[in-house]
PDB file of N, CA and C in Angstrom:
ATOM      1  N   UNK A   1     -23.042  39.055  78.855  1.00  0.00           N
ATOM      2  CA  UNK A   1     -23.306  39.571  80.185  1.00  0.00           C
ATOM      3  C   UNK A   1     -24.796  39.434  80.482  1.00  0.00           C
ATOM      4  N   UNK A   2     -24.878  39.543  81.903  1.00  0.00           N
ATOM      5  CA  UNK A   2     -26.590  39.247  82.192  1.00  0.00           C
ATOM      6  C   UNK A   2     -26.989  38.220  82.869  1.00  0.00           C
ATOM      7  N   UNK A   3     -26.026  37.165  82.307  1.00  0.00           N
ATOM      8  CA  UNK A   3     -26.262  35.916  83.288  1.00  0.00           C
ATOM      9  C   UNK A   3     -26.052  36.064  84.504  1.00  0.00           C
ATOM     10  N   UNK A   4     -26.846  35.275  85.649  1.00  0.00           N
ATOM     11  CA  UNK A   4     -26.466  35.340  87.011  1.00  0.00           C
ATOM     12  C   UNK A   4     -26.209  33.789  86.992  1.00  0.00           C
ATOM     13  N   UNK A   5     -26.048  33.808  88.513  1.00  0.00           N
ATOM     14  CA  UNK A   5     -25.949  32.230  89.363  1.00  0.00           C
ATOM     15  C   UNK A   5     -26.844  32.385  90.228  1.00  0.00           C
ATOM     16  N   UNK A   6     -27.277  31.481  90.337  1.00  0.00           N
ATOM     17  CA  UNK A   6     -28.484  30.922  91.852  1.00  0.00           C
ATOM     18  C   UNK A   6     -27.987  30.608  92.457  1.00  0.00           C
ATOM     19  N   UNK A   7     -28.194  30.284  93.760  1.00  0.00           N
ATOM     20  CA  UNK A   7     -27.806  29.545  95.262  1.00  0.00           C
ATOM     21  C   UNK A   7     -27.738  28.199  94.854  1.00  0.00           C
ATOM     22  N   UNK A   8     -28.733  28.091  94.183  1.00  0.00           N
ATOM     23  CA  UNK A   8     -28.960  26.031  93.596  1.00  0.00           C
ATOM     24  C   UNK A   8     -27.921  25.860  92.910  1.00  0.00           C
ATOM     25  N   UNK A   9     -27.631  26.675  92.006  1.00  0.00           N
ATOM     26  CA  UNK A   9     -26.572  26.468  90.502  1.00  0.00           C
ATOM     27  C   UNK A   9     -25.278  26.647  91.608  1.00  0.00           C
ATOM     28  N   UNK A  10     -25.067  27.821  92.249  1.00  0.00           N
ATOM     29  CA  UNK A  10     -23.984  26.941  92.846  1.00  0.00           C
ATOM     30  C   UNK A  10     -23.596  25.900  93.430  1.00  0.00           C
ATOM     31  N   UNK A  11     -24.619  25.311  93.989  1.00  0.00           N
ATOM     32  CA  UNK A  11     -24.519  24.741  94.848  1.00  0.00           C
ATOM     33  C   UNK A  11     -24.124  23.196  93.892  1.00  0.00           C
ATOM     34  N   UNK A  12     -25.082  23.004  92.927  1.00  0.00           N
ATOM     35  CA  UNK A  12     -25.058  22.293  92.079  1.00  0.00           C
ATOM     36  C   UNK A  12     -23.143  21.965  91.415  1.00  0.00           C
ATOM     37  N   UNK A  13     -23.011  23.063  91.408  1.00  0.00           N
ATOM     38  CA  UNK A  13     -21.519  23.401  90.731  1.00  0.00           C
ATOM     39  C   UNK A  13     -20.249  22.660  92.056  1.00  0.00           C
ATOM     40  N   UNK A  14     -21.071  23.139  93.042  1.00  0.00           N
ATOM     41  CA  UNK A  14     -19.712  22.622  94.329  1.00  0.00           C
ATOM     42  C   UNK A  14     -20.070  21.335  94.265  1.00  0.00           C
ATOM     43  N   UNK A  15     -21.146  20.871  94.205  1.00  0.00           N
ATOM     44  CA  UNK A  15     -21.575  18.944  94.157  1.00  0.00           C
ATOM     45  C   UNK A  15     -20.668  18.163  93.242  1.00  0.00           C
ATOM     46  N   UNK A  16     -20.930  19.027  91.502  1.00  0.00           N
ATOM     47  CA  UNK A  16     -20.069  18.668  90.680  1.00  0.00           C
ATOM     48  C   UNK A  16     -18.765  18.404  90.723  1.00  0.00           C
ATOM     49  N   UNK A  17     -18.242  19.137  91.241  1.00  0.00           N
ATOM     50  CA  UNK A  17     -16.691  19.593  91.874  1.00  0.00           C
ATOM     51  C   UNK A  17     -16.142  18.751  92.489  1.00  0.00           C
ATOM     52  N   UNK A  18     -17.286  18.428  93.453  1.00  0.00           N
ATOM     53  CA  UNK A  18     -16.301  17.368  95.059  1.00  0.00           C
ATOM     54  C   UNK A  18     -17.786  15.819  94.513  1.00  0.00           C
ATOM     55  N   UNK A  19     -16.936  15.079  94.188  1.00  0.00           N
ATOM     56  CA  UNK A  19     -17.764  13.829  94.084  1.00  0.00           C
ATOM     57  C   UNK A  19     -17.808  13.025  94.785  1.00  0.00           C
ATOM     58  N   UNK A  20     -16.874  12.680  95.738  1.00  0.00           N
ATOM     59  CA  UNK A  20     -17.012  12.393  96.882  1.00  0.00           C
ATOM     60  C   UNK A  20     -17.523  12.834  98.238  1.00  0.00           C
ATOM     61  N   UNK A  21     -17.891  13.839  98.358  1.00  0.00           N
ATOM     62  CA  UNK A  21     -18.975  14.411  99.005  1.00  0.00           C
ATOM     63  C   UNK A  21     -20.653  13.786  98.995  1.00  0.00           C
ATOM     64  N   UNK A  22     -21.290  13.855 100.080  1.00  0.00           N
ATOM     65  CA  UNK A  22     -22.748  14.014  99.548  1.00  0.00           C
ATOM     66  C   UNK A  22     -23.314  15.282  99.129  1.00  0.00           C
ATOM     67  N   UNK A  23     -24.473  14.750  98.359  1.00  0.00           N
ATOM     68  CA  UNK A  23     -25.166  16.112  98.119  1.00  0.00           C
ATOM     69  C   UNK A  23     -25.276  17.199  99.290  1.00  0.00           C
ATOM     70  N   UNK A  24     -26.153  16.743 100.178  1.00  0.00           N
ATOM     71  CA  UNK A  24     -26.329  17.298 101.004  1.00  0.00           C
ATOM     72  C   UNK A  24     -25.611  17.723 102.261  1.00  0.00           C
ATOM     73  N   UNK A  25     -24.065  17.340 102.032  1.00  0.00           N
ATOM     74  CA  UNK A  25     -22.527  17.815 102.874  1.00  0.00           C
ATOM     75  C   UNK A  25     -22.378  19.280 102.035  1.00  0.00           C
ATOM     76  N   UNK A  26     -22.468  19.324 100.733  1.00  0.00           N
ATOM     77  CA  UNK A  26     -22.566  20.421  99.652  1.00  0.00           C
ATOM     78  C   UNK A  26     -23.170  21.447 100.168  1.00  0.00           C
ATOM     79  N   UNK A  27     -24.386  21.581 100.320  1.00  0.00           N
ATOM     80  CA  UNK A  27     -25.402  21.986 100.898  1.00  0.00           C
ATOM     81  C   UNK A  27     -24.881  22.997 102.050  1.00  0.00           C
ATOM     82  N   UNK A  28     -25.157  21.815 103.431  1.00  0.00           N
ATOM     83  CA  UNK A  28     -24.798  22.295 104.422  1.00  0.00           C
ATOM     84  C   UNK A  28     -23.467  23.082 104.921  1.00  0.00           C
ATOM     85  N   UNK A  29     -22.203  22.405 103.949  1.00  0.00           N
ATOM     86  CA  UNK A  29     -21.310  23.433 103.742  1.00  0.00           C
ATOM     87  C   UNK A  29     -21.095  25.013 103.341  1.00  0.00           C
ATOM     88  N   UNK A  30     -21.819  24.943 101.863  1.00  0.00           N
ATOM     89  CA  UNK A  30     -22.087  26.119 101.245  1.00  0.00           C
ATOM     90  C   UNK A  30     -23.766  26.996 102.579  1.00  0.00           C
ATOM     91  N   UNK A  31     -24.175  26.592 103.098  1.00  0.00           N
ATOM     92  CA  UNK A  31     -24.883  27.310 104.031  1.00  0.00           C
ATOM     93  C   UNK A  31     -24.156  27.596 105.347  1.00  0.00           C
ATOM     94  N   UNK A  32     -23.130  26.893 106.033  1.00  0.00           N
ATOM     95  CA  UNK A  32     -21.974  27.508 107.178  1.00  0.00           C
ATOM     96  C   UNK A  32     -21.571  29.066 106.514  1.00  0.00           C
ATOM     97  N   UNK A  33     -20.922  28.894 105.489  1.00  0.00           N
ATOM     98  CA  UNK A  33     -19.977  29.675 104.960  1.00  0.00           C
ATOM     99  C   UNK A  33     -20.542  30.870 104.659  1.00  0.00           C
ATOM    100  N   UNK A  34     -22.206  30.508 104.107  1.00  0.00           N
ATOM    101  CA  UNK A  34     -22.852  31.757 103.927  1.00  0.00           C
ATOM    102  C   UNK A  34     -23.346  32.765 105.074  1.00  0.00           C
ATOM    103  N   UNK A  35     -24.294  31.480 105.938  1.00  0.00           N
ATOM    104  CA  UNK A  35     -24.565  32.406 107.032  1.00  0.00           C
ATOM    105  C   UNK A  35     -23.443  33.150 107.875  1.00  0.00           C
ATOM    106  N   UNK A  36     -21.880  32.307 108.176  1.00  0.00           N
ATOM    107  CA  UNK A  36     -21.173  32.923 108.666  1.00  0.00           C
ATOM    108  C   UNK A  36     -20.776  34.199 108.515  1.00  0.00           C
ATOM    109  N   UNK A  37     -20.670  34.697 107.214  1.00  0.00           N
ATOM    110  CA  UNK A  37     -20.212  35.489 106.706  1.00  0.00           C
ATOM    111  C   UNK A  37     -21.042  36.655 106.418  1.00  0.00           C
ATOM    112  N   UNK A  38     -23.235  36.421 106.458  1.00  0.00           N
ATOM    113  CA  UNK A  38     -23.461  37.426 107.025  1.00  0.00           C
ATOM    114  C   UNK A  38     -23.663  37.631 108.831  1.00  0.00           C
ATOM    115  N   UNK A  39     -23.108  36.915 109.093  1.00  0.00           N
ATOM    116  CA  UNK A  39     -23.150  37.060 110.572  1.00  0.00           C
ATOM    117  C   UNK A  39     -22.161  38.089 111.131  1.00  0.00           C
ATOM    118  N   UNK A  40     -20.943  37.788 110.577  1.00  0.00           N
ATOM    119  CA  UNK A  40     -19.688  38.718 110.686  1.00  0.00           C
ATOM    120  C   UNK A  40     -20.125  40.325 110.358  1.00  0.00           C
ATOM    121  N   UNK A  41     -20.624  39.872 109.014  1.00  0.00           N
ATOM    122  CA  UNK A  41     -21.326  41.413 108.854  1.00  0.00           C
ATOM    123  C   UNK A  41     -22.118  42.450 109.380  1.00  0.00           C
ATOM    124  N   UNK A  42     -23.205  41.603 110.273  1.00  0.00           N
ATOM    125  CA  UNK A  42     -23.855  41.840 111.401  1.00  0.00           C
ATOM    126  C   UNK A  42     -23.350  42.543 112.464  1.00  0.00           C
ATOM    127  N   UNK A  43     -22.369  41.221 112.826  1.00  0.00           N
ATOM    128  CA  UNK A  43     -21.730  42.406 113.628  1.00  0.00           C
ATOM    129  C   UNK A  43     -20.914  43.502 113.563  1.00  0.00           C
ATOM    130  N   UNK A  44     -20.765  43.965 112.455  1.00  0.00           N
ATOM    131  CA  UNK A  44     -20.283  44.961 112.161  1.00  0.00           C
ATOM    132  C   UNK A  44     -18.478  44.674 111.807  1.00  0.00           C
ATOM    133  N   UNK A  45     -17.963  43.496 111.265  1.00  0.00           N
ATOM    134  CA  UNK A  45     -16.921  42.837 111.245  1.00  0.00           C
ATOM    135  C   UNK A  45     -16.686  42.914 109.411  1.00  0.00           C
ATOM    136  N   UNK A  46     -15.216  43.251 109.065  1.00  0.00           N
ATOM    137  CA  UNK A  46     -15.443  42.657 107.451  1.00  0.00           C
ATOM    138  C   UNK A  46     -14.458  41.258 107.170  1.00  0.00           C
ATOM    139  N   UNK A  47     -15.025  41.446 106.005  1.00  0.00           N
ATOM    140  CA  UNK A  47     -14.721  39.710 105.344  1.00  0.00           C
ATOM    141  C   UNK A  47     -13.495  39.779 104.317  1.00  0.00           C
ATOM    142  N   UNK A  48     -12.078  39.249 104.283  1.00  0.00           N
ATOM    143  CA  UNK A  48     -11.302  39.676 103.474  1.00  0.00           C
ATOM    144  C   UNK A  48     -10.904  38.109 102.645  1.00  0.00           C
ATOM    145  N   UNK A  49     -11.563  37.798 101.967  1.00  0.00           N
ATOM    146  CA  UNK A  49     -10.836  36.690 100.806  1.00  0.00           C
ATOM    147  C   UNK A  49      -9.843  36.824 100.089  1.00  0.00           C
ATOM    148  N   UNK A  50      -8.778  36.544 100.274  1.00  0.00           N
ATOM    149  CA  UNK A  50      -7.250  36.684  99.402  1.00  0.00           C
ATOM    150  C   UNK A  50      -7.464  36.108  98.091  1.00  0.00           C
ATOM    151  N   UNK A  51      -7.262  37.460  97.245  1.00  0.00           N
ATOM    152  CA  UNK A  51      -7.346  37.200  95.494  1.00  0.00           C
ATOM    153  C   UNK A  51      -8.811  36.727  94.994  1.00  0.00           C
ATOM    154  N   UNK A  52      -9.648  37.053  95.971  1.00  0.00           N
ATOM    155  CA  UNK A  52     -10.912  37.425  95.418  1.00  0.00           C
ATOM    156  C   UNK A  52     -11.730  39.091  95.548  1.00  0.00           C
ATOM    157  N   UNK A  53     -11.673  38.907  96.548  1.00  0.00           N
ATOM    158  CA  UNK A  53     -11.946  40.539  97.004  1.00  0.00           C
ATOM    159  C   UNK A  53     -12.338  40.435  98.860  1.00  0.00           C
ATOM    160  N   UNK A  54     -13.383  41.982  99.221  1.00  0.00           N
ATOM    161  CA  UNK A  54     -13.894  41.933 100.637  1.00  0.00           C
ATOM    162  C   UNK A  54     -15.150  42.483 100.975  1.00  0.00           C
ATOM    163  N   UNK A  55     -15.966  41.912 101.520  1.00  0.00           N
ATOM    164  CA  UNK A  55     -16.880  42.703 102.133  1.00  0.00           C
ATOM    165  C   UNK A  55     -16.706  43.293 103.015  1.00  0.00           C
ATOM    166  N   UNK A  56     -17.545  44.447 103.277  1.00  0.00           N
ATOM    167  CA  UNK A  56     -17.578  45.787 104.219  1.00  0.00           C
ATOM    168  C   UNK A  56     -19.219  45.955 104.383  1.00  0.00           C
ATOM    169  N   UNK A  57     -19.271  46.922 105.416  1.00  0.00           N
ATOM    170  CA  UNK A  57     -20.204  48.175 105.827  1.00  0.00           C
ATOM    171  C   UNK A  57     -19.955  49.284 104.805  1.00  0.00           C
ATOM    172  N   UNK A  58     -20.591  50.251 104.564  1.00  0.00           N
ATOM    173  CA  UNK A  58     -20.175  51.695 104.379  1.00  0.00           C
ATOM    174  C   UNK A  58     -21.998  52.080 105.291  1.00  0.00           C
ATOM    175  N   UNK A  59     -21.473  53.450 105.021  1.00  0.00           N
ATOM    176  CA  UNK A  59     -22.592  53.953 105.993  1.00  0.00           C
ATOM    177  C   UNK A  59     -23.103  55.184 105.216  1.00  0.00           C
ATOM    178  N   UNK A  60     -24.444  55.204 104.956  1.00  0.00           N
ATOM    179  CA  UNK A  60     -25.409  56.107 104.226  1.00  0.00           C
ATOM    180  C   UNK A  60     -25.839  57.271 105.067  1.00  0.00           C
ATOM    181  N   UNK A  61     -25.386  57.759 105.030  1.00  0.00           N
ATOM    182  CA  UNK A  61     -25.913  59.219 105.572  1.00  0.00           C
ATOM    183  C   UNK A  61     -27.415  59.606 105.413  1.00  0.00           C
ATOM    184  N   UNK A  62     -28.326  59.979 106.319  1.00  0.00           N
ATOM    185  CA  UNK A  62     -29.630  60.507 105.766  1.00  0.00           C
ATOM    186  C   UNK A  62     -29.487  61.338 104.856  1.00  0.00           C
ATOM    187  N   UNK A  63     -30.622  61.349 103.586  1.00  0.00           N
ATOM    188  CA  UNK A  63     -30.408  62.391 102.735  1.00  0.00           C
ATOM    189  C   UNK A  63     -31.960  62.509 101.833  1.00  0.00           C
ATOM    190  N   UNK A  64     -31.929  63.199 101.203  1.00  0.00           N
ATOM    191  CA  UNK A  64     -33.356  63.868 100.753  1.00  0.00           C
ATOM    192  C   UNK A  64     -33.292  63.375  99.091  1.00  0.00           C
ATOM    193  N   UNK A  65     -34.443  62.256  99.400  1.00  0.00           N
ATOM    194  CA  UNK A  65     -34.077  61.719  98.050  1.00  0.00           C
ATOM    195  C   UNK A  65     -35.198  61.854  96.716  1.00  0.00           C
ATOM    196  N   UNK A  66     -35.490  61.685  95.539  1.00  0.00           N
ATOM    197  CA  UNK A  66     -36.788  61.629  94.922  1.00  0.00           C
ATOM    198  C   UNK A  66     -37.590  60.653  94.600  1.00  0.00           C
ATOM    199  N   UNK A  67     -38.906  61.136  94.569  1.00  0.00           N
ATOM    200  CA  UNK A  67     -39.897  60.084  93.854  1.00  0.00           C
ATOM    201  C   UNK A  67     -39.976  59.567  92.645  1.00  0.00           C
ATOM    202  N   UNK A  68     -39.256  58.774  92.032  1.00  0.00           N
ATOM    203  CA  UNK A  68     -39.589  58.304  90.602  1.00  0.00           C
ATOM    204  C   UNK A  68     -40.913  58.653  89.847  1.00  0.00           C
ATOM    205  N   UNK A  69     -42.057  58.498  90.328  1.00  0.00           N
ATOM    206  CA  UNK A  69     -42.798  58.695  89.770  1.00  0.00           C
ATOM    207  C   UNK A  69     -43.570  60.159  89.285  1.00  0.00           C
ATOM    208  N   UNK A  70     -43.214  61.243  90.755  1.00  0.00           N
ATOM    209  CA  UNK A  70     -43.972  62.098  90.965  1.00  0.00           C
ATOM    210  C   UNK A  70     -42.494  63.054  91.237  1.00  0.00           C
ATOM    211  N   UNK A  71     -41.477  62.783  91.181  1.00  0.00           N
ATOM    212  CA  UNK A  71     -40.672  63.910  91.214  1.00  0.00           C
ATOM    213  C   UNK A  71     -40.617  64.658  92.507  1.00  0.00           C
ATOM    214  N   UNK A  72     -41.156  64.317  93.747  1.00  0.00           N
ATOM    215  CA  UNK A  72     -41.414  64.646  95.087  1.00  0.00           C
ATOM    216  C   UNK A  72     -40.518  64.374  95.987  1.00  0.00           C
ATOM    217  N   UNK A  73     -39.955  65.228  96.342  1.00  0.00           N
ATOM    218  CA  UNK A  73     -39.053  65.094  97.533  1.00  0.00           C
ATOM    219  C   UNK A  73     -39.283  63.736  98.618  1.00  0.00           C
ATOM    220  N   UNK A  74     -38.434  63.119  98.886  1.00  0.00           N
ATOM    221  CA  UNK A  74     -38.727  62.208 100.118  1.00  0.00           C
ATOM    222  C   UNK A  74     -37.497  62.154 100.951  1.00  0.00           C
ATOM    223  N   UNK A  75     -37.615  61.736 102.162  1.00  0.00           N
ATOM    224  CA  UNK A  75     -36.772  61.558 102.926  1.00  0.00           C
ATOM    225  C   UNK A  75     -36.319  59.831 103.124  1.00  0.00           C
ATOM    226  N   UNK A  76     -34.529  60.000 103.107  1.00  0.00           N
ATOM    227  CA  UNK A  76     -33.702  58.634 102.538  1.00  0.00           C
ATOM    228  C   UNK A  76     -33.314  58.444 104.452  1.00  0.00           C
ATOM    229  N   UNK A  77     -34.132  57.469 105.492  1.00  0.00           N
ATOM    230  CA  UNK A  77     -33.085  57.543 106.103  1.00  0.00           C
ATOM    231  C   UNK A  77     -32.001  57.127 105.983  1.00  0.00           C
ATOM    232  N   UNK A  78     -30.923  57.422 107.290  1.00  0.00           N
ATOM    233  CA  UNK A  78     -29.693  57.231 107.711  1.00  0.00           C
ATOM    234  C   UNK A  78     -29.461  54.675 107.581  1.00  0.00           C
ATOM    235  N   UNK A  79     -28.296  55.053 106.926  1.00  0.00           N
ATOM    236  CA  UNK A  79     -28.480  52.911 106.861  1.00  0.00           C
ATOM    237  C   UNK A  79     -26.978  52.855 106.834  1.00  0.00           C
ATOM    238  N   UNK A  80     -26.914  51.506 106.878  1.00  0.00           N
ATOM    239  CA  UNK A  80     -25.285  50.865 106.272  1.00  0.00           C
ATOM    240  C   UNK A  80     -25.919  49.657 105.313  1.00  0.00           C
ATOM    241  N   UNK A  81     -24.904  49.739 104.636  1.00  0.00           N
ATOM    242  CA  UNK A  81     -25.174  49.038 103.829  1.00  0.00           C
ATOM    243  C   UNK A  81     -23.985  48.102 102.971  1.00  0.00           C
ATOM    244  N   UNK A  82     -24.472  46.848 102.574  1.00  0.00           N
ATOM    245  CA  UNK A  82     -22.854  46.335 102.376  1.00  0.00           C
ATOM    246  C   UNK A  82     -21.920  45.982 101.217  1.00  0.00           C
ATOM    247  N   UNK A  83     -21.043  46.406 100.902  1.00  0.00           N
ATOM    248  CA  UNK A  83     -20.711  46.555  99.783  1.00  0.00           C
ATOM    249  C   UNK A  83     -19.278  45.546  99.785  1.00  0.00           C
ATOM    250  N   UNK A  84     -19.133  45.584  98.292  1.00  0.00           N
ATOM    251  CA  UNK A  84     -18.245  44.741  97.957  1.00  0.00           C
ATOM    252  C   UNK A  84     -16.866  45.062  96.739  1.00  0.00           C
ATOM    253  N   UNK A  85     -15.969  44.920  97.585  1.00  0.00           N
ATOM    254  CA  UNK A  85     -14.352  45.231  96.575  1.00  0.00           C
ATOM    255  C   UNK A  85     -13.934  44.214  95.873  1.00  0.00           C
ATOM    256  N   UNK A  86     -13.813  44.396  94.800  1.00  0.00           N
ATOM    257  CA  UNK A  86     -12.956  42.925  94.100  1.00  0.00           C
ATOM    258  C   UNK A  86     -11.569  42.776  94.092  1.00  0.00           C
ATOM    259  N   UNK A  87     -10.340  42.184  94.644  1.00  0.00           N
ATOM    260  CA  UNK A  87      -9.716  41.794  95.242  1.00  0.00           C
ATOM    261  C   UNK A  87      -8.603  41.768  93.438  1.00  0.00           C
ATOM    262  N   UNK A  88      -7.205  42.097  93.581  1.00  0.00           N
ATOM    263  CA  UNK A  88      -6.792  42.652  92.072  1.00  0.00           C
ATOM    264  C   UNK A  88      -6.759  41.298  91.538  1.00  0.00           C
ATOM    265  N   UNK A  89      -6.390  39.852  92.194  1.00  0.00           N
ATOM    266  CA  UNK A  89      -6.612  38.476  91.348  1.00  0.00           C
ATOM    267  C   UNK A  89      -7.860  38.210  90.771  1.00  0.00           C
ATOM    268  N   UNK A  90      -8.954  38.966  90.978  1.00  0.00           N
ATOM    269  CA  UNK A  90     -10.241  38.377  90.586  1.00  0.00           C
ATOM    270  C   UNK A  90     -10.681  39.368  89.470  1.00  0.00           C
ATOM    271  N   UNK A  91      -9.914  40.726  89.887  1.00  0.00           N
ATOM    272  CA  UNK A  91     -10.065  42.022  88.784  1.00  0.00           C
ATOM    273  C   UNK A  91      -9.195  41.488  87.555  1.00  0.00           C
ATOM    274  N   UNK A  92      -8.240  41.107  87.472  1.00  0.00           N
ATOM    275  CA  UNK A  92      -7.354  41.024  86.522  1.00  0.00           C
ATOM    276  C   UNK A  92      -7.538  39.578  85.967  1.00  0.00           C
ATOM    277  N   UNK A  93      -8.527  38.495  86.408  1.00  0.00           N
ATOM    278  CA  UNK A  93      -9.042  37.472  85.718  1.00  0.00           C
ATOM    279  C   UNK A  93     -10.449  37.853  84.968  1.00  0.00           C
ATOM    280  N   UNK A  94     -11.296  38.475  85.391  1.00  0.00           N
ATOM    281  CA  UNK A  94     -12.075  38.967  84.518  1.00  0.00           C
ATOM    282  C   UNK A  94     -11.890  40.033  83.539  1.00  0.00           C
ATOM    283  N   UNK A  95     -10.721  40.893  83.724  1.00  0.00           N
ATOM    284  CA  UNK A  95     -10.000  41.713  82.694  1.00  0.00           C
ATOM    285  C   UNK A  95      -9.785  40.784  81.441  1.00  0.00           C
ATOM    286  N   UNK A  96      -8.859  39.528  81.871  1.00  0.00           N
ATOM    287  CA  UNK A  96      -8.386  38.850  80.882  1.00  0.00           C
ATOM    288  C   UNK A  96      -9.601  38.021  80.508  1.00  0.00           C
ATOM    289  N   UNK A  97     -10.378  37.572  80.705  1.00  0.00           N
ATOM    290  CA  UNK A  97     -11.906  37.062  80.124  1.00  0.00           C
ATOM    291  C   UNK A  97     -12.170  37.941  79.145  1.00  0.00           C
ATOM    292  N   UNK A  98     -12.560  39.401  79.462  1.00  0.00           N
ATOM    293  CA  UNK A  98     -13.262  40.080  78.244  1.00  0.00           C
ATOM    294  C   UNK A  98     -12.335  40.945  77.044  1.00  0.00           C
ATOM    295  N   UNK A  99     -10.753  41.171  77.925  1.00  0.00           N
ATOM    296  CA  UNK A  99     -10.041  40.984  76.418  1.00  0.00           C
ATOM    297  C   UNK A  99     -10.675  40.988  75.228  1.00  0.00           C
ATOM    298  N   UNK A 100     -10.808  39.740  74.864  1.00  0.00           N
ATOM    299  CA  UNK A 100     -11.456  39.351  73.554  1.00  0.00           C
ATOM    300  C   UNK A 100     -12.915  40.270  73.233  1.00  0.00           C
ATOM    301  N   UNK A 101     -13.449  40.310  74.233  1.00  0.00           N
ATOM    302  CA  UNK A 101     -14.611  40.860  73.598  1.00  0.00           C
ATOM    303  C   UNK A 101     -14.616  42.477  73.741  1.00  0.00           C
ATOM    304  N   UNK A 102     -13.508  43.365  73.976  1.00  0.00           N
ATOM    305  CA  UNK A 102     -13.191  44.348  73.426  1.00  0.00           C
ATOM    306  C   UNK A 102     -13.019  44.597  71.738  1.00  0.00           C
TER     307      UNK A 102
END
């Protein structure tokens, strides 16, 4: 665990994938799909991928939060913020991934 992915590494990965593509169809594809999707979010719309999961809003309430350093009260405003469900095909493929390493 720990590893991430980059925007490049994926992107790299969808190039790999479709070889008949250009690089840069890769690209511009994987950037539609992204911006679209925070655009939707924007507007306050969610995103439902079948057997992966969905993005949402949830909404943060103002609240009175602390200073890490100094232990001092501060004030958290009011936000949304966007969160993400994993969808039970994508839960139950990474279940079966770490299996083993139980």
């Amino acid at each position: 665990m720990g590893n991430s992915m980059t925007k490049s590494e994926l992107l790299a990965e969808l190039y790999g994938r479709l070889p008949t593509f250009r690089e840069r169809d890769c690209m511009d594809s994987a950037a539609v799909i992204i911006n679209t999707m925070a655009d939707t979010l924007v507007e306050g719309s969610r995103i439902e991928i079948r057997g992966f999961g969905s993005f949402g809003l949830k909404y943060r309430p103002e609240r009175v939060g602390r200073n890490p350093q100094d232990g001092s009260a501060v004030a958290v405003r009011a936000r949304y913020t966007v969160f993400f469900k994993a969808g039970k095909g994508l839960r139950e493929r990474v279940d079966a991934s770490r299996e083993s390493d139980v």
